[in-house]
PDB file of N, CA and C in Angstrom:
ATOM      1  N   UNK A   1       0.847  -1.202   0.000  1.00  0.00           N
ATOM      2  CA  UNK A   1       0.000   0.000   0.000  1.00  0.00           C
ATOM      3  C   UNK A   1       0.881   1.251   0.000  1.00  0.00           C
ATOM      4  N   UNK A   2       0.670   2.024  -0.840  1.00  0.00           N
ATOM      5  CA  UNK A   2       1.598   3.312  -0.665  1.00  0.00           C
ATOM      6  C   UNK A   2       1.277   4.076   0.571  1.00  0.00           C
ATOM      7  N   UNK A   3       2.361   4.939   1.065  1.00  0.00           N
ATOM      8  CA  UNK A   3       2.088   5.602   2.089  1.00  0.00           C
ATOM      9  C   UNK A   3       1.368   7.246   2.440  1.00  0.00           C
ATOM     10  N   UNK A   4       0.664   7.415   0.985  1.00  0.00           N
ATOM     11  CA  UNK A   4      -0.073   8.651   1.123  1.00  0.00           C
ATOM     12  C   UNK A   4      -1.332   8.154   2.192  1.00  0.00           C
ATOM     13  N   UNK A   5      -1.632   9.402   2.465  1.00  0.00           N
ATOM     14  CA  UNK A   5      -2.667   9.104   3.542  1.00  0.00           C
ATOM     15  C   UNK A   5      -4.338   8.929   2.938  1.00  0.00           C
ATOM     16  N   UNK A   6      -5.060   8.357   3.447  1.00  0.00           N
ATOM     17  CA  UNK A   6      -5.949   8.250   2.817  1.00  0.00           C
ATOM     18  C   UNK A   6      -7.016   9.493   2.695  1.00  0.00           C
ATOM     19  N   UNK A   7      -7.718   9.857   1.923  1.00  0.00           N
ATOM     20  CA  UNK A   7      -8.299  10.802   1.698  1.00  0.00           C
ATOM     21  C   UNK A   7      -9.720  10.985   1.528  1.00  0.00           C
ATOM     22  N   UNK A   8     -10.470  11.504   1.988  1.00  0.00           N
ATOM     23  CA  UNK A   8     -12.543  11.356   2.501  1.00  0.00           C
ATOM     24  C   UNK A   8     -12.892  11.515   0.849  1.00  0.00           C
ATOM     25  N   UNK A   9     -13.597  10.867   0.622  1.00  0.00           N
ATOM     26  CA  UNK A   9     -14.279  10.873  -0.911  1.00  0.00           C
ATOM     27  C   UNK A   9     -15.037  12.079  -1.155  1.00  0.00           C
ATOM     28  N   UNK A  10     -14.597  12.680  -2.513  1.00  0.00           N
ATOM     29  CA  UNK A  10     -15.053  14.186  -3.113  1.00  0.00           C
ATOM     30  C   UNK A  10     -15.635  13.401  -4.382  1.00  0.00           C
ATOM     31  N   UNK A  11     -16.896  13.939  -4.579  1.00  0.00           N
ATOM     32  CA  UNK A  11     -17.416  13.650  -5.386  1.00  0.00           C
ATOM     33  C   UNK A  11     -16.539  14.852  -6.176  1.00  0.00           C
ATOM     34  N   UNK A  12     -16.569  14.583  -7.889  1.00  0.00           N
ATOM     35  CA  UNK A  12     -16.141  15.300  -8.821  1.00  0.00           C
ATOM     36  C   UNK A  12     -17.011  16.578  -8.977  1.00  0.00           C
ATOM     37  N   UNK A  13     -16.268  17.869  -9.710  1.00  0.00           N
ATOM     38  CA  UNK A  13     -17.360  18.972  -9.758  1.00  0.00           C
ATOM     39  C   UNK A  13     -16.434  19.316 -11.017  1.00  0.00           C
ATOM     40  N   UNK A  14     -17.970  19.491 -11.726  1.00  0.00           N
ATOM     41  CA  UNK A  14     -17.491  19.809 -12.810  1.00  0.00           C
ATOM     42  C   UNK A  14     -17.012  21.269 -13.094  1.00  0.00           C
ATOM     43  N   UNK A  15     -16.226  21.370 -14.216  1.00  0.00           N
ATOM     44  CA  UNK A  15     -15.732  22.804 -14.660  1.00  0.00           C
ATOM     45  C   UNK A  15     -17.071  23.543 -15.177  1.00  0.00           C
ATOM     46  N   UNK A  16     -18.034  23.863 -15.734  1.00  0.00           N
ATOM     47  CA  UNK A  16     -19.044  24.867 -15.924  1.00  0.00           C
ATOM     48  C   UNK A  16     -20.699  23.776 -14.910  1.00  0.00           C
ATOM     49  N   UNK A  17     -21.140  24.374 -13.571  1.00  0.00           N
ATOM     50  CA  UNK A  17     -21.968  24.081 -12.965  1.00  0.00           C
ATOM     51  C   UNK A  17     -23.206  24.482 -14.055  1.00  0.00           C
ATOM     52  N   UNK A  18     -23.904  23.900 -13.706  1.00  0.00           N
ATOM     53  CA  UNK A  18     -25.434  24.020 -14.408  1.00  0.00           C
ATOM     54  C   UNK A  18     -26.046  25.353 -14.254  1.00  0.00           C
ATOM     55  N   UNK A  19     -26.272  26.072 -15.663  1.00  0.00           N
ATOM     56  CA  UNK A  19     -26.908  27.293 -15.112  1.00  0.00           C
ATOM     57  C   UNK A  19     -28.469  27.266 -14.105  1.00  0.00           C
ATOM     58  N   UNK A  20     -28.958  26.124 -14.657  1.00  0.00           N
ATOM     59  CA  UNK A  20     -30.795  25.987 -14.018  1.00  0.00           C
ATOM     60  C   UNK A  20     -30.519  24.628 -13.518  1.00  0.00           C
ATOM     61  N   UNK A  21     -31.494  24.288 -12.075  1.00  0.00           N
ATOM     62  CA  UNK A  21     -31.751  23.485 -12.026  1.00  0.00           C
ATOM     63  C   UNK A  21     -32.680  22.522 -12.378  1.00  0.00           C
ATOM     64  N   UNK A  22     -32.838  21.401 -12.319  1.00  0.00           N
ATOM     65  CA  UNK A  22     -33.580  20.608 -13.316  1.00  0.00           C
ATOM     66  C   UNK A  22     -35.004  20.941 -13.196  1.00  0.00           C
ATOM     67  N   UNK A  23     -35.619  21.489 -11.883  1.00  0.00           N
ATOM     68  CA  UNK A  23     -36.638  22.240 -11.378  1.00  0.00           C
ATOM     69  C   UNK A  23     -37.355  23.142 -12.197  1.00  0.00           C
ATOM     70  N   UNK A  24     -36.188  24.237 -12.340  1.00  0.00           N
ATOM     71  CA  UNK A  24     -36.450  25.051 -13.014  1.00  0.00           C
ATOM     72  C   UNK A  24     -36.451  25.086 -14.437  1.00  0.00           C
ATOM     73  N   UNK A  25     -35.553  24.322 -15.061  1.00  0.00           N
ATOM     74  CA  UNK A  25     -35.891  24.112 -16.507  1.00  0.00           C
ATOM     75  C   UNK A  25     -37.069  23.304 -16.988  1.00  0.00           C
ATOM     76  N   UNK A  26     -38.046  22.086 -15.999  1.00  0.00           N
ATOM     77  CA  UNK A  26     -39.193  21.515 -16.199  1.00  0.00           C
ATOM     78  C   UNK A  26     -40.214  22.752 -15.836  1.00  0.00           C
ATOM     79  N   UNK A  27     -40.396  23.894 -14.964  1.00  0.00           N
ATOM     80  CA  UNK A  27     -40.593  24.763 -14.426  1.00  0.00           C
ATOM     81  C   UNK A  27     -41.358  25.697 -16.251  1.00  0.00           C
ATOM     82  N   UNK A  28     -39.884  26.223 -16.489  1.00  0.00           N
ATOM     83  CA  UNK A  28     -39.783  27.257 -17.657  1.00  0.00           C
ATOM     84  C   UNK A  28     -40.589  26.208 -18.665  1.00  0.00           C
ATOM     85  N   UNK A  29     -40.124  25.109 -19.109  1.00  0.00           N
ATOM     86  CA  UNK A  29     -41.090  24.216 -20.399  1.00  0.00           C
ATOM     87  C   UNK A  29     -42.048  24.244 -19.994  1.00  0.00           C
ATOM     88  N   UNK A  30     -42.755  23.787 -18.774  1.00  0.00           N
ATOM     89  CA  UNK A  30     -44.176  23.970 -18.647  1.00  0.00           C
ATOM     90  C   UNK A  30     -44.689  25.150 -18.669  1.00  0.00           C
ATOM     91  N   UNK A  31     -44.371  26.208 -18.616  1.00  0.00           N
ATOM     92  CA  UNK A  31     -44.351  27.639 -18.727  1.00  0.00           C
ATOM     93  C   UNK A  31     -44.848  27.658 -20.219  1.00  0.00           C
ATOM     94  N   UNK A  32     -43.931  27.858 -20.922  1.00  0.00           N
ATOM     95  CA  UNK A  32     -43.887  27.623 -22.067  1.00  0.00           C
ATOM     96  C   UNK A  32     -45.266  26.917 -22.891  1.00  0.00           C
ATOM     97  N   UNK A  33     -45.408  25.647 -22.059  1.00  0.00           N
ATOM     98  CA  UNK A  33     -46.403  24.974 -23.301  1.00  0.00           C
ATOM     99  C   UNK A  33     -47.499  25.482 -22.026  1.00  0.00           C
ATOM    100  N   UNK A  34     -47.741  25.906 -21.429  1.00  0.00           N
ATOM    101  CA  UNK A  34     -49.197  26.542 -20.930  1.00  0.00           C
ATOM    102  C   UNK A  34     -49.356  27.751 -21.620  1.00  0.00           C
ATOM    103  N   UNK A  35     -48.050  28.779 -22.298  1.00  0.00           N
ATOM    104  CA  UNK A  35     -48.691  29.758 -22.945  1.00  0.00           C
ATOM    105  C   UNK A  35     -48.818  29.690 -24.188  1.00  0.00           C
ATOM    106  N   UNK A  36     -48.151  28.398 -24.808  1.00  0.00           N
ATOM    107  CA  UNK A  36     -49.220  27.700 -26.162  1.00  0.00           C
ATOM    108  C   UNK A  36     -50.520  27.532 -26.167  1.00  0.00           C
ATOM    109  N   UNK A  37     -50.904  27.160 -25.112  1.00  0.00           N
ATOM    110  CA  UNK A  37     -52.112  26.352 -24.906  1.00  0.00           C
ATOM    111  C   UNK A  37     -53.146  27.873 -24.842  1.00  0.00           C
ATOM    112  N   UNK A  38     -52.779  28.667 -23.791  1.00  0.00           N
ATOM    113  CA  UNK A  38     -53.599  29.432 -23.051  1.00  0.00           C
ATOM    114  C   UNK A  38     -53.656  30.609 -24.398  1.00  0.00           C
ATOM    115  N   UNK A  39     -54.789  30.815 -24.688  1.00  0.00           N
ATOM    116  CA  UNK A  39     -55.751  31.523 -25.475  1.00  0.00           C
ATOM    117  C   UNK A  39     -56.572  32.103 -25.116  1.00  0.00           C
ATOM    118  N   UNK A  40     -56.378  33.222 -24.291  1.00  0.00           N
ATOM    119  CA  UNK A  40     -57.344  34.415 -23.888  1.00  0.00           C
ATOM    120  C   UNK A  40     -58.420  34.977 -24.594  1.00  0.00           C
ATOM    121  N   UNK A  41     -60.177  34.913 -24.445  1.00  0.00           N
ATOM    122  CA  UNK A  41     -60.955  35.334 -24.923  1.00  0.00           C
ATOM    123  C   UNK A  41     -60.973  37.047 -24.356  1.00  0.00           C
ATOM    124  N   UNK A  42     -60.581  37.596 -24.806  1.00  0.00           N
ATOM    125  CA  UNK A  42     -60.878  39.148 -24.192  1.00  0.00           C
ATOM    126  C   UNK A  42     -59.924  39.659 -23.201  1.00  0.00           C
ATOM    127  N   UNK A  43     -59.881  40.951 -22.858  1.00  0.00           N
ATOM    128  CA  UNK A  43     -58.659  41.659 -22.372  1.00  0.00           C
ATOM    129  C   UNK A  43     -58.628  41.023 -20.867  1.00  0.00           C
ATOM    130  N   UNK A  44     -59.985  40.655 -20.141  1.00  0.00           N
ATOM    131  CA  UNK A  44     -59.713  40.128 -18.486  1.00  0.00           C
ATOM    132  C   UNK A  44     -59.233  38.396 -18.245  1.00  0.00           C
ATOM    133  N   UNK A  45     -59.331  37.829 -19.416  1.00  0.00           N
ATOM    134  CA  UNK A  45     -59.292  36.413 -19.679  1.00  0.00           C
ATOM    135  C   UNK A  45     -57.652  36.232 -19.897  1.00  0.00           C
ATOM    136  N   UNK A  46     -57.202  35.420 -18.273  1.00  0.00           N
ATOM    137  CA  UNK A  46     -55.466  35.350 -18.287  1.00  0.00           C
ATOM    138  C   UNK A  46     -55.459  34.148 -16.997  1.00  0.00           C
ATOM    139  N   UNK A  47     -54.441  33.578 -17.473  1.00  0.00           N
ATOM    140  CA  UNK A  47     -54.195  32.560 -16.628  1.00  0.00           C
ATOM    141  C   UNK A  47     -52.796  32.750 -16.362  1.00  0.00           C
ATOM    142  N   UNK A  48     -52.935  32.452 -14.702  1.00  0.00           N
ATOM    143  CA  UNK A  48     -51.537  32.484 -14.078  1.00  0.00           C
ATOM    144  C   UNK A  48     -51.392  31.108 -13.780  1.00  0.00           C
ATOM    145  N   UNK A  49     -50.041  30.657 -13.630  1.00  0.00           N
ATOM    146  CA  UNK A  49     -49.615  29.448 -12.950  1.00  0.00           C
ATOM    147  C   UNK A  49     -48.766  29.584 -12.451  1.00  0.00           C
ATOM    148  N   UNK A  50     -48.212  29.085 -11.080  1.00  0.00           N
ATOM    149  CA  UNK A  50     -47.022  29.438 -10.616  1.00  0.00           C
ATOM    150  C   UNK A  50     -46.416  28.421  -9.973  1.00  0.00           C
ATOM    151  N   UNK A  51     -45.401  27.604  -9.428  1.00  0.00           N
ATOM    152  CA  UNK A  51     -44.902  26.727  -9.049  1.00  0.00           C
ATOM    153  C   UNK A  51     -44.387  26.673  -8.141  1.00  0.00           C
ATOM    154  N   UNK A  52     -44.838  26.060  -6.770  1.00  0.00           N
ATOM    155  CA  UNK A  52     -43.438  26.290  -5.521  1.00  0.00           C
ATOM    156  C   UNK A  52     -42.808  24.853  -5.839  1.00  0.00           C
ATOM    157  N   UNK A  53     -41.364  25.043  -6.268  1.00  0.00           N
ATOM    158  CA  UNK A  53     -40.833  23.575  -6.553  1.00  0.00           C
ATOM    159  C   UNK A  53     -40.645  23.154  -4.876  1.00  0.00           C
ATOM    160  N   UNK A  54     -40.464  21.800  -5.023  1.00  0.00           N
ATOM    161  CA  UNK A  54     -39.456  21.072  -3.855  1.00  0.00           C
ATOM    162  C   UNK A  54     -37.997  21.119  -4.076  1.00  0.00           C
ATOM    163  N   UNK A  55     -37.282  21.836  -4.857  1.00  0.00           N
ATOM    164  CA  UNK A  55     -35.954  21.485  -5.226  1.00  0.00           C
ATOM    165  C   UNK A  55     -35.484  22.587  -4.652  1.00  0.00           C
ATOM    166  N   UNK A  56     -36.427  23.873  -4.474  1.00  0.00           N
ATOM    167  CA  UNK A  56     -35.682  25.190  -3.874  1.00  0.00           C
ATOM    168  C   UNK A  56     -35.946  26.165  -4.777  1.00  0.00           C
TER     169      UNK A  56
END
């Protein structure tokens, strides 16, 4: 066994971190295809949706 000392396991990190989390990018697409969908009859006719993720 060589004599370096042993060392606590580091998970790897990558060189460019994720700009969004996966949260938020399922978040923004559903965004997205609800304002495909959503077709307002008249100026008071609007739909909000909003999301509290579990991811943060």
């Amino acid at each position: 066994m060589p004599d370096e000392p042993i060392k606590p396991f580091e998970p790897e990190k990558s060189a460019t971190p994720p700009e969004k989390s996966v949260a938020d990018q399922l978040n923004e697409e559903f965004a997205q295809e609800a304002e495909k969908l959503a077709k307002p009859k008249g100026e008071d006719a609007h739909i909000r949706i909003e999301f509290n993720s579990p991811f943060g």
